[in-house]
PDB file of N, CA and C in Angstrom:
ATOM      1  N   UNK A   1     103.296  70.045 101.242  1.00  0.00           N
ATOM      2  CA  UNK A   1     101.948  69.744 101.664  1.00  0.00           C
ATOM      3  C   UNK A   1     101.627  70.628 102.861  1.00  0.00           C
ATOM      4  N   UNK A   2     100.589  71.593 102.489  1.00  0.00           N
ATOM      5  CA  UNK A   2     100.389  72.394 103.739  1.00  0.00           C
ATOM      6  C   UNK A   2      98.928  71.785 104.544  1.00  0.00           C
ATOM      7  N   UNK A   3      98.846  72.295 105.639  1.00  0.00           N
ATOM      8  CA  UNK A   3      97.707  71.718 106.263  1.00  0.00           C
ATOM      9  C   UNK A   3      97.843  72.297 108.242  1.00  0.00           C
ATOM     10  N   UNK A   4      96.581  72.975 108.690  1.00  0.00           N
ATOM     11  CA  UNK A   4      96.468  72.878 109.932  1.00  0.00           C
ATOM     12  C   UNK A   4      95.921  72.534 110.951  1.00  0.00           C
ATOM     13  N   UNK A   5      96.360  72.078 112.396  1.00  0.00           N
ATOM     14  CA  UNK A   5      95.953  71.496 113.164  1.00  0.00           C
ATOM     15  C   UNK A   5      95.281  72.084 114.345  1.00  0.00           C
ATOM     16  N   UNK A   6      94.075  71.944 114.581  1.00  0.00           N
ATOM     17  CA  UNK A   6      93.502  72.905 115.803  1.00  0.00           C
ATOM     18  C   UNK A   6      92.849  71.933 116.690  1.00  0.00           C
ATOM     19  N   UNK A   7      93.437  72.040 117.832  1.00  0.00           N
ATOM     20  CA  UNK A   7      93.373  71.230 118.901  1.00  0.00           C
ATOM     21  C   UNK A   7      92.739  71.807 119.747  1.00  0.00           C
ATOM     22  N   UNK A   8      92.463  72.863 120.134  1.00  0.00           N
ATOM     23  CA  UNK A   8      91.040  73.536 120.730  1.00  0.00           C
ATOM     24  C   UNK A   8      90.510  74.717 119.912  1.00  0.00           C
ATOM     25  N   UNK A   9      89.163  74.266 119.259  1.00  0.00           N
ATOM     26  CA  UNK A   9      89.165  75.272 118.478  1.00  0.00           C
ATOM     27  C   UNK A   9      88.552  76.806 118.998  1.00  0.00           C
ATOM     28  N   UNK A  10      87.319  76.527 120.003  1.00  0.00           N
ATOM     29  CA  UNK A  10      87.345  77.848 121.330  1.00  0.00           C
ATOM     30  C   UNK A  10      88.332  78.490 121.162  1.00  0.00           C
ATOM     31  N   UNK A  11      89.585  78.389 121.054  1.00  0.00           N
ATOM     32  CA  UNK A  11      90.815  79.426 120.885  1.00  0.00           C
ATOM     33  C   UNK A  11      91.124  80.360 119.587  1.00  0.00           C
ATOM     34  N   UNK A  12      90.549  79.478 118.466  1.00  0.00           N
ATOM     35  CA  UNK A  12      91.019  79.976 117.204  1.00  0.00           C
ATOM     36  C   UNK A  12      90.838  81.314 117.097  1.00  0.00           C
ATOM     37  N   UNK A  13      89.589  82.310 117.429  1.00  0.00           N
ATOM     38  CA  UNK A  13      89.226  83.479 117.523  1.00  0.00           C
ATOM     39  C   UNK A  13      90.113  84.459 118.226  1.00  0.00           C
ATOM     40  N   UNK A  14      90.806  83.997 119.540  1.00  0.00           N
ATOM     41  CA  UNK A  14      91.375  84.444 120.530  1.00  0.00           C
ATOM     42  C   UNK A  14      93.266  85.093 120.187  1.00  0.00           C
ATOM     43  N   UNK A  15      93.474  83.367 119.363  1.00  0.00           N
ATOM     44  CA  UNK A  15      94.678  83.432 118.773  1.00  0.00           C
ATOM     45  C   UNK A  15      94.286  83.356 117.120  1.00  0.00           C
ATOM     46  N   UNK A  16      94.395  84.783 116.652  1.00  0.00           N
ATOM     47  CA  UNK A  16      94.199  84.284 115.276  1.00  0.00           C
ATOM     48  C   UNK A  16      95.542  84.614 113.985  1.00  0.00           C
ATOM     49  N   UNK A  17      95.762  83.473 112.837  1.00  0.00           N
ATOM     50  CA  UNK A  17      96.608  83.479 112.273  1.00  0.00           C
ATOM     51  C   UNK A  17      96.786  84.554 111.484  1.00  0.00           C
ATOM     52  N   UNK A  18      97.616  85.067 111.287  1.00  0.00           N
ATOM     53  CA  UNK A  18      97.811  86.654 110.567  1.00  0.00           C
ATOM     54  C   UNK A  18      97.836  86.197 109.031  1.00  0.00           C
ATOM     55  N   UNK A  19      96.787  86.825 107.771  1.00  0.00           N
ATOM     56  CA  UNK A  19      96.675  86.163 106.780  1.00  0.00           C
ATOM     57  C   UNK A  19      97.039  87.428 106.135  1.00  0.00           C
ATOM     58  N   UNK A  20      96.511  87.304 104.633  1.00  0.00           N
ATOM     59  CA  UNK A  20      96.464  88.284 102.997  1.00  0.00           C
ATOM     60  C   UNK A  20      95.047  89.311 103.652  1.00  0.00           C
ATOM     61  N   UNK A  21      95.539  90.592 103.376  1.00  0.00           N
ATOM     62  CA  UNK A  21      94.731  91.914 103.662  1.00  0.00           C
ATOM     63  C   UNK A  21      93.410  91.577 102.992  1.00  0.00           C
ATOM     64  N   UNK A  22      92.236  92.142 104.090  1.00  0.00           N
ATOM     65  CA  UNK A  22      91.388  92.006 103.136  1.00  0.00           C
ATOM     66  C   UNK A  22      91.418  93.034 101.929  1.00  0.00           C
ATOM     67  N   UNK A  23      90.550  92.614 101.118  1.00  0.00           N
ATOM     68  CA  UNK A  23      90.320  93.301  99.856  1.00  0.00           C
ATOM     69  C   UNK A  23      90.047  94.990  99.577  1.00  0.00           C
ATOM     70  N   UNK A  24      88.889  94.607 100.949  1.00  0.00           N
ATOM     71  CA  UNK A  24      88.330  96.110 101.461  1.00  0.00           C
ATOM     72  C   UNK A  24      89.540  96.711 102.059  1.00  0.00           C
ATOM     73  N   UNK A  25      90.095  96.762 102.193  1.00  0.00           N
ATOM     74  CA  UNK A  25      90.966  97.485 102.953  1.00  0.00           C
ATOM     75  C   UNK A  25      92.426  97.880 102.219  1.00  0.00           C
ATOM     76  N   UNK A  26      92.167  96.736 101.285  1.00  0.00           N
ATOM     77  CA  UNK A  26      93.683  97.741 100.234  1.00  0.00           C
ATOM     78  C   UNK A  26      92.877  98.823  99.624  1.00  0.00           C
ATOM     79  N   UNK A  27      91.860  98.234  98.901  1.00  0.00           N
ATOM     80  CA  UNK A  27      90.602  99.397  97.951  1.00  0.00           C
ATOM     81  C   UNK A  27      90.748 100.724  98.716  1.00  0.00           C
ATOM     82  N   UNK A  28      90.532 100.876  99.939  1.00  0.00           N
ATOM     83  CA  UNK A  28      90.132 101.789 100.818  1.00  0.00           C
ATOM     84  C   UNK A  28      91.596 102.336 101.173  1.00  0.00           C
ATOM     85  N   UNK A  29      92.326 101.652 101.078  1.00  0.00           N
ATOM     86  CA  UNK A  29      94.161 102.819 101.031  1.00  0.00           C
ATOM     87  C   UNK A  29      94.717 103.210  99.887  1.00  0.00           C
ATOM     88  N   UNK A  30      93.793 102.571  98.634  1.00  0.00           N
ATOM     89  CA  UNK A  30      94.455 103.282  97.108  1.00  0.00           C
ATOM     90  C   UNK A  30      93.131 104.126  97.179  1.00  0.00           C
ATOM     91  N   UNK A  31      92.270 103.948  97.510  1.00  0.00           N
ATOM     92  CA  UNK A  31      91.275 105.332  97.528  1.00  0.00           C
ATOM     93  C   UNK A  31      91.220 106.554  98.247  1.00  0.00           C
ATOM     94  N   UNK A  32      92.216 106.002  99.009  1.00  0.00           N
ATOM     95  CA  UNK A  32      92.367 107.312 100.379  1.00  0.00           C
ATOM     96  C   UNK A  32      93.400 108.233  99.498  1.00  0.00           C
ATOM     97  N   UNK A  33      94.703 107.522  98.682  1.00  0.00           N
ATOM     98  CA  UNK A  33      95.844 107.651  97.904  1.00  0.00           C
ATOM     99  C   UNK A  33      95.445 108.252  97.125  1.00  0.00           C
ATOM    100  N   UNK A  34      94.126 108.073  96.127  1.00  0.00           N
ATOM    101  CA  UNK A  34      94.121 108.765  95.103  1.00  0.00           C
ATOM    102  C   UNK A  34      93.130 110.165  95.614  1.00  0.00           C
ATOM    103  N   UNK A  35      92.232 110.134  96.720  1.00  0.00           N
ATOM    104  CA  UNK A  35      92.115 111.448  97.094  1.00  0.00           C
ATOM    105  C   UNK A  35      93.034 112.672  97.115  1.00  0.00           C
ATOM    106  N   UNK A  36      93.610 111.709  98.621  1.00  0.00           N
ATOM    107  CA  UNK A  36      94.688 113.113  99.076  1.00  0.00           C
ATOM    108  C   UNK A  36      95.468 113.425  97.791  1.00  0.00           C
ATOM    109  N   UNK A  37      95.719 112.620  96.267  1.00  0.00           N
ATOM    110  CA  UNK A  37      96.422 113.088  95.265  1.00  0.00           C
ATOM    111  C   UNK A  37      95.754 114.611  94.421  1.00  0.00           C
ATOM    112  N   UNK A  38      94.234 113.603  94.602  1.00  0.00           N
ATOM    113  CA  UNK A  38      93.420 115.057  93.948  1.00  0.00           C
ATOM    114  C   UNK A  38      93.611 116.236  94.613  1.00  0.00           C
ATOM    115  N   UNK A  39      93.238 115.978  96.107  1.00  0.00           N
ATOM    116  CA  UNK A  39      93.342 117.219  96.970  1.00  0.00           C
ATOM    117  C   UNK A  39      94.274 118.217  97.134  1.00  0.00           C
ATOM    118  N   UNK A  40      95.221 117.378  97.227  1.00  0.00           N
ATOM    119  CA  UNK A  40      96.294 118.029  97.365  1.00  0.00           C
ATOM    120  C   UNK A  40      97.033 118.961  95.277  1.00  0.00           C
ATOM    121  N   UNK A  41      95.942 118.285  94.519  1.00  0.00           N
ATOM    122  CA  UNK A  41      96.834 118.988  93.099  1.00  0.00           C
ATOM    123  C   UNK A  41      95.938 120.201  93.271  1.00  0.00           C
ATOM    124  N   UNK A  42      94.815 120.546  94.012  1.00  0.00           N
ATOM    125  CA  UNK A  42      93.848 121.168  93.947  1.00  0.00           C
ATOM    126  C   UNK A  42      94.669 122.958  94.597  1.00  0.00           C
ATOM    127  N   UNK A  43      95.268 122.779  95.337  1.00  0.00           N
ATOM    128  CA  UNK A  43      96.174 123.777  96.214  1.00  0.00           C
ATOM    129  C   UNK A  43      97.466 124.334  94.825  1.00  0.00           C
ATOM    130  N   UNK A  44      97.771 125.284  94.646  1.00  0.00           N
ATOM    131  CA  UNK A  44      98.765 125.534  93.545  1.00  0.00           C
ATOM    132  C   UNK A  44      99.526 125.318  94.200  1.00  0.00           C
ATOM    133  N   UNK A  45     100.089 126.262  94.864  1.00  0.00           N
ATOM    134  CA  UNK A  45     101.627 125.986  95.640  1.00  0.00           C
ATOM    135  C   UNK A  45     102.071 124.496  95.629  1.00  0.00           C
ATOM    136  N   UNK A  46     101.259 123.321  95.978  1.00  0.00           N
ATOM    137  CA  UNK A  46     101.751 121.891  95.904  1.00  0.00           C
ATOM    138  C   UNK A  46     102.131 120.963  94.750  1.00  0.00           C
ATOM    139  N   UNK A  47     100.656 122.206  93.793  1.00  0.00           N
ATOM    140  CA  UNK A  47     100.911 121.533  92.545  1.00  0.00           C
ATOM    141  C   UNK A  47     102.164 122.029  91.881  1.00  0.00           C
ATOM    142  N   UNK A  48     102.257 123.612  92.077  1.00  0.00           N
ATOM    143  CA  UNK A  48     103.582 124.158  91.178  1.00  0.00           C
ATOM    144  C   UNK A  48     105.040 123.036  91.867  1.00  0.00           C
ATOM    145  N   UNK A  49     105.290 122.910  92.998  1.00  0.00           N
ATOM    146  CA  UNK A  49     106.255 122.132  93.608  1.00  0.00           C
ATOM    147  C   UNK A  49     105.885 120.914  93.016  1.00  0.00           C
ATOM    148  N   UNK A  50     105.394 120.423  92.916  1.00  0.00           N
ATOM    149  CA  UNK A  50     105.164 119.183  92.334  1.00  0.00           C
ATOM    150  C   UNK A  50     105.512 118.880  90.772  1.00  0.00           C
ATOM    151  N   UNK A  51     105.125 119.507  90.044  1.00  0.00           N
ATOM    152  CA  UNK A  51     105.317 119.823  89.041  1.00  0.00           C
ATOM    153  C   UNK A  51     107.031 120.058  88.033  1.00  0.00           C
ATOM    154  N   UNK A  52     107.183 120.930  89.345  1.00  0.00           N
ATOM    155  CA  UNK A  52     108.476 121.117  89.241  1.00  0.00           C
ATOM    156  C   UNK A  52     109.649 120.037  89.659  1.00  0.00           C
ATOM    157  N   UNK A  53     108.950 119.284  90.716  1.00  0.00           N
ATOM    158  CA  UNK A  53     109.940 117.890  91.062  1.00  0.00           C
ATOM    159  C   UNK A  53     110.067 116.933  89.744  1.00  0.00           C
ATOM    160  N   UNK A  54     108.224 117.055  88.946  1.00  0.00           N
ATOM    161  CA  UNK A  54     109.000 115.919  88.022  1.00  0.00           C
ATOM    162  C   UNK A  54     109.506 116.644  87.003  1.00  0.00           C
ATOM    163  N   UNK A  55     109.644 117.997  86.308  1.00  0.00           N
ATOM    164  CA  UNK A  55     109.886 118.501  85.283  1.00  0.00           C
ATOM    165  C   UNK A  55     111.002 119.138  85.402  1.00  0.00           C
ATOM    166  N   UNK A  56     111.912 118.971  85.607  1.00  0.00           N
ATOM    167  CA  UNK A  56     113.143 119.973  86.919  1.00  0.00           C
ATOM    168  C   UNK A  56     113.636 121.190  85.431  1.00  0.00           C
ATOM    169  N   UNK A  57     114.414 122.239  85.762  1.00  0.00           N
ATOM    170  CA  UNK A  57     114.417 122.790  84.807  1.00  0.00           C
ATOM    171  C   UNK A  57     113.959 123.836  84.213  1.00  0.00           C
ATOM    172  N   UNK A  58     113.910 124.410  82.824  1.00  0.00           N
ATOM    173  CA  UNK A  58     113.006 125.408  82.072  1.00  0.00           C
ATOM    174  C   UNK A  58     111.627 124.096  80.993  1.00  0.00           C
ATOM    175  N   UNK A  59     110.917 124.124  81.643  1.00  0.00           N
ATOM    176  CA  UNK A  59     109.880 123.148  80.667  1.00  0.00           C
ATOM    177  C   UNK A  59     109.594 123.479  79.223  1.00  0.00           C
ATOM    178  N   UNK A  60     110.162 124.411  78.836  1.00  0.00           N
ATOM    179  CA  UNK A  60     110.076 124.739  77.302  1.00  0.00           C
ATOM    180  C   UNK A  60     110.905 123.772  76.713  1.00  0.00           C
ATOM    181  N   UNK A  61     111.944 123.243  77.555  1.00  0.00           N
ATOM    182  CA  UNK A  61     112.872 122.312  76.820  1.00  0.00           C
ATOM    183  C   UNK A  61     112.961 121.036  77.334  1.00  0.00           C
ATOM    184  N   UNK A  62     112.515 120.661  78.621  1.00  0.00           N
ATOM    185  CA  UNK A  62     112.299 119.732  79.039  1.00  0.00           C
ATOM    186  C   UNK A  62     111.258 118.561  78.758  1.00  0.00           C
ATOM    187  N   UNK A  63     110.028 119.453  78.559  1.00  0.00           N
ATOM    188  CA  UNK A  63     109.080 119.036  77.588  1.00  0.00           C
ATOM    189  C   UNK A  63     108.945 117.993  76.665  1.00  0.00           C
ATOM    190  N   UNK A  64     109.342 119.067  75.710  1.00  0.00           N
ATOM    191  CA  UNK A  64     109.746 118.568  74.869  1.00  0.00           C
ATOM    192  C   UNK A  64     110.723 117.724  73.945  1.00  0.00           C
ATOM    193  N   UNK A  65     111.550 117.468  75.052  1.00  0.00           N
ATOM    194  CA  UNK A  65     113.261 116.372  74.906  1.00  0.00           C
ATOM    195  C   UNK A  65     111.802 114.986  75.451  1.00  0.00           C
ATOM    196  N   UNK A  66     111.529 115.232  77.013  1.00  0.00           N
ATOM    197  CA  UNK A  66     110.437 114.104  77.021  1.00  0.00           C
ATOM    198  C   UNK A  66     109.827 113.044  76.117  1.00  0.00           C
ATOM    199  N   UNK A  67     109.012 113.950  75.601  1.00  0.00           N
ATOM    200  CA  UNK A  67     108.264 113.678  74.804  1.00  0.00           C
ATOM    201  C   UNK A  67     109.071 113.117  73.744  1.00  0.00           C
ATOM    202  N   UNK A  68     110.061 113.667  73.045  1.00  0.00           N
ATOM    203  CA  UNK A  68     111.163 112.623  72.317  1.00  0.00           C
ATOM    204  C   UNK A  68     111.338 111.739  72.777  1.00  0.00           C
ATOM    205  N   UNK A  69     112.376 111.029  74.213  1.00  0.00           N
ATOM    206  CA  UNK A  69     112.359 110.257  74.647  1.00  0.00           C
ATOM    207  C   UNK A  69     111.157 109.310  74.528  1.00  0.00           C
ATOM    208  N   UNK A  70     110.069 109.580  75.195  1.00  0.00           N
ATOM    209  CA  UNK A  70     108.957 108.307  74.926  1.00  0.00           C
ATOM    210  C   UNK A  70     108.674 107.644  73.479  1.00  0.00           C
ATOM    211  N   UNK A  71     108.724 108.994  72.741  1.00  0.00           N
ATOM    212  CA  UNK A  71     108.525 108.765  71.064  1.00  0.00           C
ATOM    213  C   UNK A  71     109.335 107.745  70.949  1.00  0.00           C
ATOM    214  N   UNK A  72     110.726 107.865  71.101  1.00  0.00           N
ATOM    215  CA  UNK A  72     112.049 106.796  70.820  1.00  0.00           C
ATOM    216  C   UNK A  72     112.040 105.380  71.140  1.00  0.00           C
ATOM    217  N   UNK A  73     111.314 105.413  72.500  1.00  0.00           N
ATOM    218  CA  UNK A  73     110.994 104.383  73.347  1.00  0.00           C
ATOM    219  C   UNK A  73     110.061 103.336  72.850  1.00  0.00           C
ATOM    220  N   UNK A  74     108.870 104.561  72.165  1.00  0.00           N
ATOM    221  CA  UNK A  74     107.630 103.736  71.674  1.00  0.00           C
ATOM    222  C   UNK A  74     107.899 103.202  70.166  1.00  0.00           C
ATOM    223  N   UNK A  75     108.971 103.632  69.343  1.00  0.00           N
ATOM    224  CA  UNK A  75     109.251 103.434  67.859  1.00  0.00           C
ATOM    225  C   UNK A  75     110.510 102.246  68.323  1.00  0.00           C
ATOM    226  N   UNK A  76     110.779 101.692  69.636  1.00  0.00           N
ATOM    227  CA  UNK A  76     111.961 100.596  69.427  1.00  0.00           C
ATOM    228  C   UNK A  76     113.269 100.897  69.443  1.00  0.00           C
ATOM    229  N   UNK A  77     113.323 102.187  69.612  1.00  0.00           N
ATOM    230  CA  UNK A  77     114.871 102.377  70.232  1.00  0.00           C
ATOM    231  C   UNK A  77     115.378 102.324  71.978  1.00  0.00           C
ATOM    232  N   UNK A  78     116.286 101.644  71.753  1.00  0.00           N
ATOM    233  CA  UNK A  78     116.992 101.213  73.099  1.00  0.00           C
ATOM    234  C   UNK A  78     116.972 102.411  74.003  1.00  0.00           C
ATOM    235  N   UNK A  79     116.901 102.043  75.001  1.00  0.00           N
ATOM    236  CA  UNK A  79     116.176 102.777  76.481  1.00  0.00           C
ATOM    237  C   UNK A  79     117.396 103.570  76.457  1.00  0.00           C
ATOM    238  N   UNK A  80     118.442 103.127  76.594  1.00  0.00           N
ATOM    239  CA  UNK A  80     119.678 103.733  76.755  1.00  0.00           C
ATOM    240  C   UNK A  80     120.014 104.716  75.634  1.00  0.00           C
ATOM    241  N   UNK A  81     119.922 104.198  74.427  1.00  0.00           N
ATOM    242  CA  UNK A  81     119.876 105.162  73.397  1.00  0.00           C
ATOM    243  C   UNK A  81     119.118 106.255  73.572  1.00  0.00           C
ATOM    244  N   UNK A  82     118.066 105.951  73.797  1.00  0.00           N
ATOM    245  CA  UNK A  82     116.764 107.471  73.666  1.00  0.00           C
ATOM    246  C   UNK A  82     117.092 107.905  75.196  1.00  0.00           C
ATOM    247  N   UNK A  83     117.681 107.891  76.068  1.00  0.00           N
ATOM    248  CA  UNK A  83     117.686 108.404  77.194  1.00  0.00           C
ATOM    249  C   UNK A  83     119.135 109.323  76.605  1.00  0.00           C
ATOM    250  N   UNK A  84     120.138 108.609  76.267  1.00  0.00           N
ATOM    251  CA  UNK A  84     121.345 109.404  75.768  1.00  0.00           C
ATOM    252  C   UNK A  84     120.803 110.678  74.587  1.00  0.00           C
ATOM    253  N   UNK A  85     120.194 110.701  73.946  1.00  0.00           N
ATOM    254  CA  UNK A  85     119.548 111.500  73.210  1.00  0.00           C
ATOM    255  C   UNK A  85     118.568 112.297  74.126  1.00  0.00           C
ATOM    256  N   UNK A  86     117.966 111.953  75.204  1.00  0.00           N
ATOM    257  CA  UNK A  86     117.266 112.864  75.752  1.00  0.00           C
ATOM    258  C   UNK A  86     118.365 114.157  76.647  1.00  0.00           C
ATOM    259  N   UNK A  87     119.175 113.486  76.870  1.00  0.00           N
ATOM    260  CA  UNK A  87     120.297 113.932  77.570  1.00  0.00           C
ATOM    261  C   UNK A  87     120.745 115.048  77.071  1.00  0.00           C
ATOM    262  N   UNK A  88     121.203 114.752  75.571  1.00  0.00           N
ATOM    263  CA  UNK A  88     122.187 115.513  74.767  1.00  0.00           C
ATOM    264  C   UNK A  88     120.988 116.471  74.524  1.00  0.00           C
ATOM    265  N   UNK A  89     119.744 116.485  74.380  1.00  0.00           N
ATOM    266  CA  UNK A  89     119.070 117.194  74.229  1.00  0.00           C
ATOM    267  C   UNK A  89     118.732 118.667  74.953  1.00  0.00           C
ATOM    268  N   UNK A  90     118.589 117.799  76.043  1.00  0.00           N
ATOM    269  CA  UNK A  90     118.638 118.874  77.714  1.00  0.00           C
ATOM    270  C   UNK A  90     119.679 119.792  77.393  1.00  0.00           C
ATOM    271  N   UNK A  91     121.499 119.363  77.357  1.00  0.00           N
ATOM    272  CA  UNK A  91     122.294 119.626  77.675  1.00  0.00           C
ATOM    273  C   UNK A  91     122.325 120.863  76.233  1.00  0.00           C
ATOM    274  N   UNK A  92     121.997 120.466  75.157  1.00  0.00           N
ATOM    275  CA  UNK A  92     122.275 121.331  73.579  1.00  0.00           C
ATOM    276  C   UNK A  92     121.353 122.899  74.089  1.00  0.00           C
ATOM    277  N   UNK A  93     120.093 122.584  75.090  1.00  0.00           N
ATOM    278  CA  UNK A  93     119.271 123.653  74.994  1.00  0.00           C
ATOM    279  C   UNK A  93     119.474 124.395  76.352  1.00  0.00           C
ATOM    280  N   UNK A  94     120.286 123.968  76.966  1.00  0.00           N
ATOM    281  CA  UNK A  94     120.464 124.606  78.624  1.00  0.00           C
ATOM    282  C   UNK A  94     120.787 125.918  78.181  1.00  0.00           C
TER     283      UNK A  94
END
């Protein structure tokens, strides 16, 4: 049973209880987030580095093992399975 007690309330303003963010203000830090994302893909140099963090590798083969993987993923084969197959994949074309 929750419930609170304010015994001078003149104070409540002064001392106030630390609550849930407002609304406006998460909106306004995933909007700031998805700027600086645009902005920053907008610059090559950040995007090629970027790019390259998630694709590590030669992307002719990386690619496309990917894209298997999800296929595998999305047809019901075990995560572990299609990841071991993405693997052997990488490793057959290095």
């Amino acid at each position: 049973m929750g419930y609170e007690i304010f015994y001078q309330p003149e104070l409540n303003d002064q001392y106030k209880i630390p609550g849930k963010k407002p609304i406006k203000r998460i909106w306004a830090i995933y909007g700031s987030l998805a700027l600086g994302v645009v902005v920053l893909g907008l610059i090559p140099s950040i995007r090629n580095w970027f790019w390259d963090l998630l694709i590590p590798g030669d992307p002719k083969v990386t690619i496309p093992a990917f894209s298997g993987l999800l296929e595998d993923v999305r047809q019901g084969t075990g995560f572990s399975d299609a990841l071991t197959v993405f693997c052997q994949e990488i490793l057959a074309n290095a």
